[in-house]
Protein backbone atom coordinates (compact mmCIF):
# COMPACT_ATOMS: atom_id res chain seq x y z
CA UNK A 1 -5.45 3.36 -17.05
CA UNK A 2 -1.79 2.45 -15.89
CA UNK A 3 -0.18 -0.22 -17.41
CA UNK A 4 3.19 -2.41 -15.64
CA UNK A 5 5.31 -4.36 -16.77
CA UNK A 6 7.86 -6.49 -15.79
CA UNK A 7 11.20 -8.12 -16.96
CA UNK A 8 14.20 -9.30 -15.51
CA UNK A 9 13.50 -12.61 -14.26
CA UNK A 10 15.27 -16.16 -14.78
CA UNK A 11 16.78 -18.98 -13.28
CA UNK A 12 19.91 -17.81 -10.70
CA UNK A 13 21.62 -20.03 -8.17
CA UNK A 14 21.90 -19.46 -4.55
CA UNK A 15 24.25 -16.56 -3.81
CA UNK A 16 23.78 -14.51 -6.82
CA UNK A 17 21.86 -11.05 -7.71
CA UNK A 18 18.91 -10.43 -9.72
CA UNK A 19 17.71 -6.76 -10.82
CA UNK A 20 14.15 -6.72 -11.91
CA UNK A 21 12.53 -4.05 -13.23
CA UNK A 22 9.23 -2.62 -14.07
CA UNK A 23 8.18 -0.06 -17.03
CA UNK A 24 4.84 2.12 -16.40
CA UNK A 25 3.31 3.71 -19.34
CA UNK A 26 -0.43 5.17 -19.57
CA UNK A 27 0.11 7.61 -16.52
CA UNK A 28 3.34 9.35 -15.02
CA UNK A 29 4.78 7.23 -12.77
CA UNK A 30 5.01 9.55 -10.32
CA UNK A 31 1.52 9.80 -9.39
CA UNK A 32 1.87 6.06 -7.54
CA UNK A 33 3.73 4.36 -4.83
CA UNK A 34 5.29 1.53 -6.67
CA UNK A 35 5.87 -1.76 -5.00
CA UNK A 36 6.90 -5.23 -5.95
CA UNK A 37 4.72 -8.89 -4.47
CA UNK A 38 5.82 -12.12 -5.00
CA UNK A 39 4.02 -15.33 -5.29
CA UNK A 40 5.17 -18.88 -4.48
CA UNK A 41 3.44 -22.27 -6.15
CA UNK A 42 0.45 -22.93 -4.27
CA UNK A 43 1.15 -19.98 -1.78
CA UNK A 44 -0.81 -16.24 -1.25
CA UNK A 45 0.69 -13.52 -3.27
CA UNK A 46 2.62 -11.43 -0.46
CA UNK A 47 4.38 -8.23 0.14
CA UNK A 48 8.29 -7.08 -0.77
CA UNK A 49 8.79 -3.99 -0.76
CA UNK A 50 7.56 -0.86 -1.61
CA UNK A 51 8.78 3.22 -2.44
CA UNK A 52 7.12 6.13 -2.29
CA UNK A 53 6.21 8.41 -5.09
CA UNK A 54 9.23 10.70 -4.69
CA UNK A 55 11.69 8.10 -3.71
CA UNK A 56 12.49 9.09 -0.64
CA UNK A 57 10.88 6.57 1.67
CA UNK A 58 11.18 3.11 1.28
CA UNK A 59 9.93 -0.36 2.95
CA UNK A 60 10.92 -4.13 2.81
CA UNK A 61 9.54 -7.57 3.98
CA UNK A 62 11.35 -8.76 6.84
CA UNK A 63 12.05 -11.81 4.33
CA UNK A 64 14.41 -9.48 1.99
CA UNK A 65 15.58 -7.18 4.67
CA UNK A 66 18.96 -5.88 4.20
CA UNK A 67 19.02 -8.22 0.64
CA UNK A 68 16.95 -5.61 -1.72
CA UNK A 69 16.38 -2.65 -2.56
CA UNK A 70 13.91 -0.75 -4.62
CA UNK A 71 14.78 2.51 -7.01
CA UNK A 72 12.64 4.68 -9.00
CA UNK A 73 13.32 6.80 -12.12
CA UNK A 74 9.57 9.02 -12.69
CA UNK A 75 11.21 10.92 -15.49
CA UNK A 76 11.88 6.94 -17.28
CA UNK A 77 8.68 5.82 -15.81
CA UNK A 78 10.60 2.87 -14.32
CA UNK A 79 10.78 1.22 -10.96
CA UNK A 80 13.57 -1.83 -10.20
CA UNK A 81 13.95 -4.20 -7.28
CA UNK A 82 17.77 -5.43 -6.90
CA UNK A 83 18.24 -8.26 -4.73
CA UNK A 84 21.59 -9.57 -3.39
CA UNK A 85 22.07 -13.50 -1.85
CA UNK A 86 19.13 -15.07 -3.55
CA UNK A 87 18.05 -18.04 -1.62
CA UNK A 88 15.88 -20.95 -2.92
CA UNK A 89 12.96 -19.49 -0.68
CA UNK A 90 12.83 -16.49 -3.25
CA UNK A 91 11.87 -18.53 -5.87
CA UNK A 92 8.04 -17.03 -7.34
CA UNK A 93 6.54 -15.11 -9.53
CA UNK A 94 7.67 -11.27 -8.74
CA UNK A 95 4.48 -8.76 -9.74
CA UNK A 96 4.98 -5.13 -9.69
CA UNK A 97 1.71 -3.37 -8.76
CA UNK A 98 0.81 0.27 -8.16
CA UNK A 99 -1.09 2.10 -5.93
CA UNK A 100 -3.44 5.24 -5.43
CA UNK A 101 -3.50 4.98 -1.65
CA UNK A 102 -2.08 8.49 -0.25
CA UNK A 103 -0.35 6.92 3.07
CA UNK A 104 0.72 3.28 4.31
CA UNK A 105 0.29 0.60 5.02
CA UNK A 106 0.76 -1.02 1.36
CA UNK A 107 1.72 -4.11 3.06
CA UNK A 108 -1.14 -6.66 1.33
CA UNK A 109 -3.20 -7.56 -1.79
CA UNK A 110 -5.73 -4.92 -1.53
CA UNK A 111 -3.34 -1.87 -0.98
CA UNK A 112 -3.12 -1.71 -4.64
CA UNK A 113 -4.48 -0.99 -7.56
CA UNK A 114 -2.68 -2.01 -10.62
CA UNK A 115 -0.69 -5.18 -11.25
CA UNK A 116 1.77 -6.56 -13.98
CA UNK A 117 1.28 -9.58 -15.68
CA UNK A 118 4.60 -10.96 -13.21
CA UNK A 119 7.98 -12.28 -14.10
CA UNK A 120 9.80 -15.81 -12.62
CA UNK A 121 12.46 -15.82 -10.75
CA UNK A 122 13.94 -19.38 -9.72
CA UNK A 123 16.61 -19.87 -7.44
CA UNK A 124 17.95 -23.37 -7.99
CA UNK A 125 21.21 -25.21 -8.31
C-alpha cells in the first residue's frame, strides 16, 4: 500500500507562484505515474497534470498550460507541481494521486489508484 501526501498549499493572490508538493512512502515512487487533480466547491474533481515514471514525459490541462509544471525526484520519493500566474479560477483542493496504469490516458478519476488526503490552495485578493 502507497501512501501520498501533500503540502504546500495556502492562500496566494492573483499573479503569484505556488510549489506544491507530494511525499510517497510505502512503495518506490518510481513504480507510478504521479499526477496532481484539483477540486473546486461544489465542482467534479478534475485533471492537472501528470509525469511519467521516469520523468521524461509529461502532460497538462489545457487550464494550466504553459503556467505549471510537474517534477519528480524517485530517489526522494517526491513529486511537486509549480505553478506560475495563479488566477482566482485555481482556487481548490489540489490531490496528488498515483497510478498503476502502464500507458495513458490518466486524464480522469478512475485512471488512478491512490489519492492524498489534498491540500487548499486559494487564490484571493
Amino acid at each position: 500500500q502507497v501512501q501520498l501526501v501533500e503540502s504546500g498549499g495556502g492562500l496566494v493572490q492573483p499573479g503569484d507562484s505556488l510549489r506544491l508538493s507530494c511525499v510517497v512512502s510505502g512503495r518506490t515512487s518510481s513504480n507510478y505515474v504521479m499526477g496532481w487533480f484539483r477540486q473546486a466547491p461544489g465542482k467534479e474533481r478534475k485533471f492537472v497534470a501528470f509525469i511519467s515514471r521516469d520523468g521524461v514525459s509529461t502532460n497538462f490541462a489545457d487550464s494550466v498550460k504553459g503556467r505549471a509544471t510537474i517534477s519528480r525526484d524517485n530517489v526522494e520519493n517526491t513529486m511537486s507541481l509549480r505553478m506560475n500566474s495563479l488566477e482566482p479560477e485555481d482556487t481548490a483542493v489540489y490531490y496528488c494521486a498515483a497510478s498503476l496504469k502502464p500507458s495513458p490516458p490518466y486524464s480522469t478519476y478512475d485512471d488512478w489508484h491512490y489519492w492524498g488526503q489534498g491540500t487548499q490552495v486559494t487564490v484571493s485578493s
